[in-house]
Each structure stands twice: as C-alpha cells, then as structure tokens.
Protein backbone atom coordinates (compact mmCIF):
# COMPACT_ATOMS: atom_id res chain seq x y z
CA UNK A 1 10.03 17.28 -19.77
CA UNK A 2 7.94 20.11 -17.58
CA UNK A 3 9.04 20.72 -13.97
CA UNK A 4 5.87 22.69 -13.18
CA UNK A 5 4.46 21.73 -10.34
CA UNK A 6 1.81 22.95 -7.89
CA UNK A 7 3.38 25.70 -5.55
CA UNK A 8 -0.11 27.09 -3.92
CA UNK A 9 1.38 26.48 -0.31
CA UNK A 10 5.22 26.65 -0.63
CA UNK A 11 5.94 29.36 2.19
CA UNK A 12 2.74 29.72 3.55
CA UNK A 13 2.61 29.39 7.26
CA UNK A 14 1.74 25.88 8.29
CA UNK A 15 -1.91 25.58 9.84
CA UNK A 16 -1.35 24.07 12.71
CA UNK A 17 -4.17 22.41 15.17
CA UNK A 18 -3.20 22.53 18.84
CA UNK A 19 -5.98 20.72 21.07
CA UNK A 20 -6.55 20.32 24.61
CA UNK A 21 -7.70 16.77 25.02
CA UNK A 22 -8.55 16.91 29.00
CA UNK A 23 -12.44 18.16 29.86
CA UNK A 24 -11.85 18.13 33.35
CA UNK A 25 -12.53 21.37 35.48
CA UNK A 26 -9.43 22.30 37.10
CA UNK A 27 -7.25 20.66 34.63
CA UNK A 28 -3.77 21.62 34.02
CA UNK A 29 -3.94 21.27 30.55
CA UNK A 30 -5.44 24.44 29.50
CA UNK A 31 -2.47 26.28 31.14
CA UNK A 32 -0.08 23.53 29.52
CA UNK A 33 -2.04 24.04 26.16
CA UNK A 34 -1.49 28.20 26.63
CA UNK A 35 2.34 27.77 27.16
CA UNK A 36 3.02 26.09 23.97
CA UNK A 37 0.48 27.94 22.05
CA UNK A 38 3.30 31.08 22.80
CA UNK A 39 6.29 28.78 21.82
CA UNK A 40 3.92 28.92 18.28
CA UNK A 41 3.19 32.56 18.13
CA UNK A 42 6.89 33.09 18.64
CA UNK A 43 7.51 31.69 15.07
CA UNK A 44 6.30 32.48 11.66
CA UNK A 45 6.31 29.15 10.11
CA UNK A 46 2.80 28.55 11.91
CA UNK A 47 -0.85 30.02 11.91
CA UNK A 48 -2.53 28.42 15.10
CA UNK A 49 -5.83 27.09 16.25
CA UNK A 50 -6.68 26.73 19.36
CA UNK A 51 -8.75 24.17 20.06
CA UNK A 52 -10.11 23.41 23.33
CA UNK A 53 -12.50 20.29 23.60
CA UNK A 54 -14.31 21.87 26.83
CA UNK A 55 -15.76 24.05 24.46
CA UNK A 56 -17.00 21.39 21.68
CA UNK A 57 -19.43 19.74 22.92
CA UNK A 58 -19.16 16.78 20.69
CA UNK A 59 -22.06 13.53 21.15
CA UNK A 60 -20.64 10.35 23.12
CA UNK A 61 -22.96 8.36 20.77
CA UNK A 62 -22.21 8.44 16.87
CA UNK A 63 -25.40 7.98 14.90
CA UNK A 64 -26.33 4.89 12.98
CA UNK A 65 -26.81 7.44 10.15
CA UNK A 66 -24.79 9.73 7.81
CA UNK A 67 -26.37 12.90 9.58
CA UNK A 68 -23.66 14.98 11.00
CA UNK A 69 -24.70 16.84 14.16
CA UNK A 70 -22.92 20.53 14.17
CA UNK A 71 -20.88 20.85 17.05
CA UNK A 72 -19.28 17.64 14.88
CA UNK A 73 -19.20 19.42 11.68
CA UNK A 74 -17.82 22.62 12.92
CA UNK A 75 -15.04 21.22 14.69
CA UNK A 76 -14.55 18.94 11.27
CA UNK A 77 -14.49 21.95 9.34
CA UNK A 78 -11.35 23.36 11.58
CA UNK A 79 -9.60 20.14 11.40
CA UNK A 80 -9.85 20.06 7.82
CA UNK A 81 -8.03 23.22 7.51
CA UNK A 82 -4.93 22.12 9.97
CA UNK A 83 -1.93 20.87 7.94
CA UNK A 84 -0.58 19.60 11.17
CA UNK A 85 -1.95 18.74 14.77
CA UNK A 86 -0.23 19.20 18.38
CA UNK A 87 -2.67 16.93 20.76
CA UNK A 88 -1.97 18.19 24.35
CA UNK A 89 -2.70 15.51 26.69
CA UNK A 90 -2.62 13.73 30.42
CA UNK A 91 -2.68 10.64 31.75
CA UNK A 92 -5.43 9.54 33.47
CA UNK A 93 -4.96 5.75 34.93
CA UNK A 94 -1.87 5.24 32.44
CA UNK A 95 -4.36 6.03 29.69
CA UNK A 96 -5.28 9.38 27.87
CA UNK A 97 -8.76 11.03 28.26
CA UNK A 98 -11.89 9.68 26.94
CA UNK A 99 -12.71 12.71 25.50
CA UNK A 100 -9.84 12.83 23.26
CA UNK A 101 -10.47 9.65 21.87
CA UNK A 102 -14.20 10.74 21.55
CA UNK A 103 -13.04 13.82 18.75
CA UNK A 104 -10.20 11.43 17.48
CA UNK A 105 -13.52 8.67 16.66
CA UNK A 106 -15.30 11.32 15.09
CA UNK A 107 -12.95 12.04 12.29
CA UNK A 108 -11.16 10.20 9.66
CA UNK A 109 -10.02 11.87 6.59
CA UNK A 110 -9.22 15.16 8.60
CA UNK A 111 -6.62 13.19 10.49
CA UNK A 112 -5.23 11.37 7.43
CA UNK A 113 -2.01 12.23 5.52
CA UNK A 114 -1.34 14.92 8.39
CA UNK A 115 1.40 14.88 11.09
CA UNK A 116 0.79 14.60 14.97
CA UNK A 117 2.92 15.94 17.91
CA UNK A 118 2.62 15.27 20.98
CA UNK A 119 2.93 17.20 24.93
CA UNK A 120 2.08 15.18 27.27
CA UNK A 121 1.97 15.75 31.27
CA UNK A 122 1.25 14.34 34.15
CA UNK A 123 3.28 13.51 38.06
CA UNK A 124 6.47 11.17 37.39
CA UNK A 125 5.39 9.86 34.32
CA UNK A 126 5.25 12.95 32.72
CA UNK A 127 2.41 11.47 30.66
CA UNK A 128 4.46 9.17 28.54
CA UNK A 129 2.23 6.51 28.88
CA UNK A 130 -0.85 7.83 26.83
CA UNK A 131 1.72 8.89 23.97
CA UNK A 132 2.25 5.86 23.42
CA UNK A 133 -1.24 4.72 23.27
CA UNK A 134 -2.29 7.44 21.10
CA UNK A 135 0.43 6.72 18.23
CA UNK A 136 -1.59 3.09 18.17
CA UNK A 137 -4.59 5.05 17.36
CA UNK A 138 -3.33 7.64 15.66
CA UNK A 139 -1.41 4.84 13.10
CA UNK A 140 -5.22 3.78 12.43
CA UNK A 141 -6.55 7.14 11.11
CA UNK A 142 -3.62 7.68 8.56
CA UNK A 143 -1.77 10.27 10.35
CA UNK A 144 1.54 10.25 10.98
CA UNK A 145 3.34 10.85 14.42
CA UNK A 146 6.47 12.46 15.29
CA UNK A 147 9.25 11.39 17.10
CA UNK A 148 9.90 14.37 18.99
CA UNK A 149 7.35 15.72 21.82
CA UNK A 150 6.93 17.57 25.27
CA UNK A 151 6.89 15.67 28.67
CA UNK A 152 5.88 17.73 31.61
CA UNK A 153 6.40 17.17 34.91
CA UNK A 154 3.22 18.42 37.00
CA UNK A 155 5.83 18.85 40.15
CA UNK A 156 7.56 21.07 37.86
CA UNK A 157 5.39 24.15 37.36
CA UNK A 158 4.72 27.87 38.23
CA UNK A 159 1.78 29.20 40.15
CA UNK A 160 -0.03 29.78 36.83
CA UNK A 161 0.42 25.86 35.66
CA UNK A 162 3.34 26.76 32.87
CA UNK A 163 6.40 24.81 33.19
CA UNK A 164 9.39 25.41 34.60
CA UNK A 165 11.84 22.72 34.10
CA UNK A 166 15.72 23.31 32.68
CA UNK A 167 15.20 22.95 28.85
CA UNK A 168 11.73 23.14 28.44
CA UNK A 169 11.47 25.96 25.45
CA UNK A 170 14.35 23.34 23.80
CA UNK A 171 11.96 20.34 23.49
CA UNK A 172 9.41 22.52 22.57
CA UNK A 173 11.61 24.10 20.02
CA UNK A 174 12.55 20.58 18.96
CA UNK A 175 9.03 19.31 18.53
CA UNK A 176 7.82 22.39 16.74
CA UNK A 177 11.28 22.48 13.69
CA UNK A 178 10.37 18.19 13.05
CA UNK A 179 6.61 19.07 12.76
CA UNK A 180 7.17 21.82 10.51
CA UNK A 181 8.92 19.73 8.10
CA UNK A 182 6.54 16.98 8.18
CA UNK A 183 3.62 18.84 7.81
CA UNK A 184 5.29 20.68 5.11
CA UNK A 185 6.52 17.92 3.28
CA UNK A 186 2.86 16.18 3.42
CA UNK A 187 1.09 19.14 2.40
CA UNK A 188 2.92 19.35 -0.61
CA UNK A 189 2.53 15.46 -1.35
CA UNK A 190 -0.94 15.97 -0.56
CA UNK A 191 -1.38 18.54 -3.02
CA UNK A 192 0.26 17.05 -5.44
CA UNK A 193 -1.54 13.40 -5.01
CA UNK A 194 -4.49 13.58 -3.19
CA UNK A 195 -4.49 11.21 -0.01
CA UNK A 196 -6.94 8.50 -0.31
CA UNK A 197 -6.93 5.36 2.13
C-alpha cells in the first residue's frame, strides 16, 4: 500500500492574514494591529500580511450580479493566499465594527477550511464581547476559530497605543503556537481533499 502523499507545504512558513477590522480615524487598532504583527516577525513559522481595511475601500452594497468590483477582488486575491487569519478587533456598543463584517460578507470560500484568531480590545471589557459574536459568524463561513486569543485593556497601554499589561507577549505567544497548528493541520487536509461546503 503507497504512503505517498502530497508534501508541497510541509515546513513552509504558514501565510498568515492579520487584519485591522476598525476604520475609524484615531483608532487604536492600527497600533494594536502593529504590536502583534512583531510578536509574528519574531517567529519563522509565519509569512505575514498586513491587512488594514482603511486602506480597502471595499462597496457597502454587494451587486445583484456576479461582477466583482476590484478593490473586492484584490483583497480576495490576498485572502486566498492566507492559510490562517488573526482578525484584530474592538468593540463598539458590545458589537464589533461594521466594517469588519462588511469584508467578512464579501468572502466565502477564502474564509472556509482556514483557522481564525482573535485580539480583541477595548476599556474593561477588553473587547470580549465582539469575539464572541464573530465566532457566530465566523462558524457560518466554514472557518474555524481558536480557543486561544488576545484581550487588551485600552487603560493598559503606552504612549504609542502598544500594550503594556503583565503577560501580554504570553497570550500572544499562546495564540500564535494553537494557530500554527491549526492552520497547519488544515492546510495539509486541504491539500490533500479539497474543501468544498
């Protein structure tokens, strides 16, 4: 009986999709986005995108067509590529932003079969609350969320908006090893049998 299987992607550095889901000027979340985008360059288990929805300027009204508008298509084309996604988010009236779940509506099979981490911030909260909305939508586009994510205290940050609270690089450390083995372990069951839902 063979044992060959498909090795294209065993070692490679995982592609990993970190997006800033707040459009609001003078958001913390770009600063946020920045700190854990170091946490990834620190490693070499990832390749990272940084993707900042400020800067896509996707349509608030989907077409009653199949015509793609760009700004849609090129930020398809990067999610495509991400074998895992880090969604850094607020919470905005115990909700996340509407333009996160704008780019989440957009997409389908780019989400699908791929895991989803999650750092969150906001004042006492720490941003909790939208997490747990977004694994409802999340669940509905196939992807698969991960227990382990980033909370951030807004109280608790430098002049520069990075955080500063006892532990911090831990959870992000955390949250970074359990994504890497899910989005390993799906990229090799996705290579192997192509996701279809």
């Amino acid at each position: 009986m063979s044992t060959a299987r498909n090795t294209a992607n065993d070692g490679a550095p995982l592609r990993v999709a970190v997006i800033i889901g707040s459009t609001r000027e003078g958001r913390a979340g770009a600063a946020i986005a920045e700190w854990f985008a170091d946490q990834i360059r620190r490693r070499d288990d990832y390749e990272l995108d940084l993707v900042d929805l400020a800067e896509e300027p996707l349509p608030v009204v989907l077409p009653d067509s199949d015509t793609v508008p760009e700004p849609v298509a090129s930020l398809g084309r990067r999610l495509a590529a991400a074998d895992a996604f880090v969604i850094v988010t607020p919470e905005y009236n115990h909700g996340y932003p509407a333009s996160l779940k704008n780019a989440i509506d957009w997409f389908y099979d780019e989400w699908s079969a791929k895991p989803v981490a999650f750092v969150s911030y906001a004042g006492r909260s720490q941003g909790l609350r939208s997490v747990e909305q977004l694994r409802q939508v999340f669940v509905e586009v196939h992807a698969m969320t991960t227990r382990d994510g980033v909370s951030i205290d807004l109280g608790r940050v430098d002049e520069h908006g990075r955080p500063t609270e006892a532990g911090i690089d831990g959870a992000a450390k955390l949250t970074l090893d359990g994504l890497a083995w899910w989005g390993r372990a799906l990229r090799e069951a996705r290579t192997a049998h192509p996701y279809t839902a």
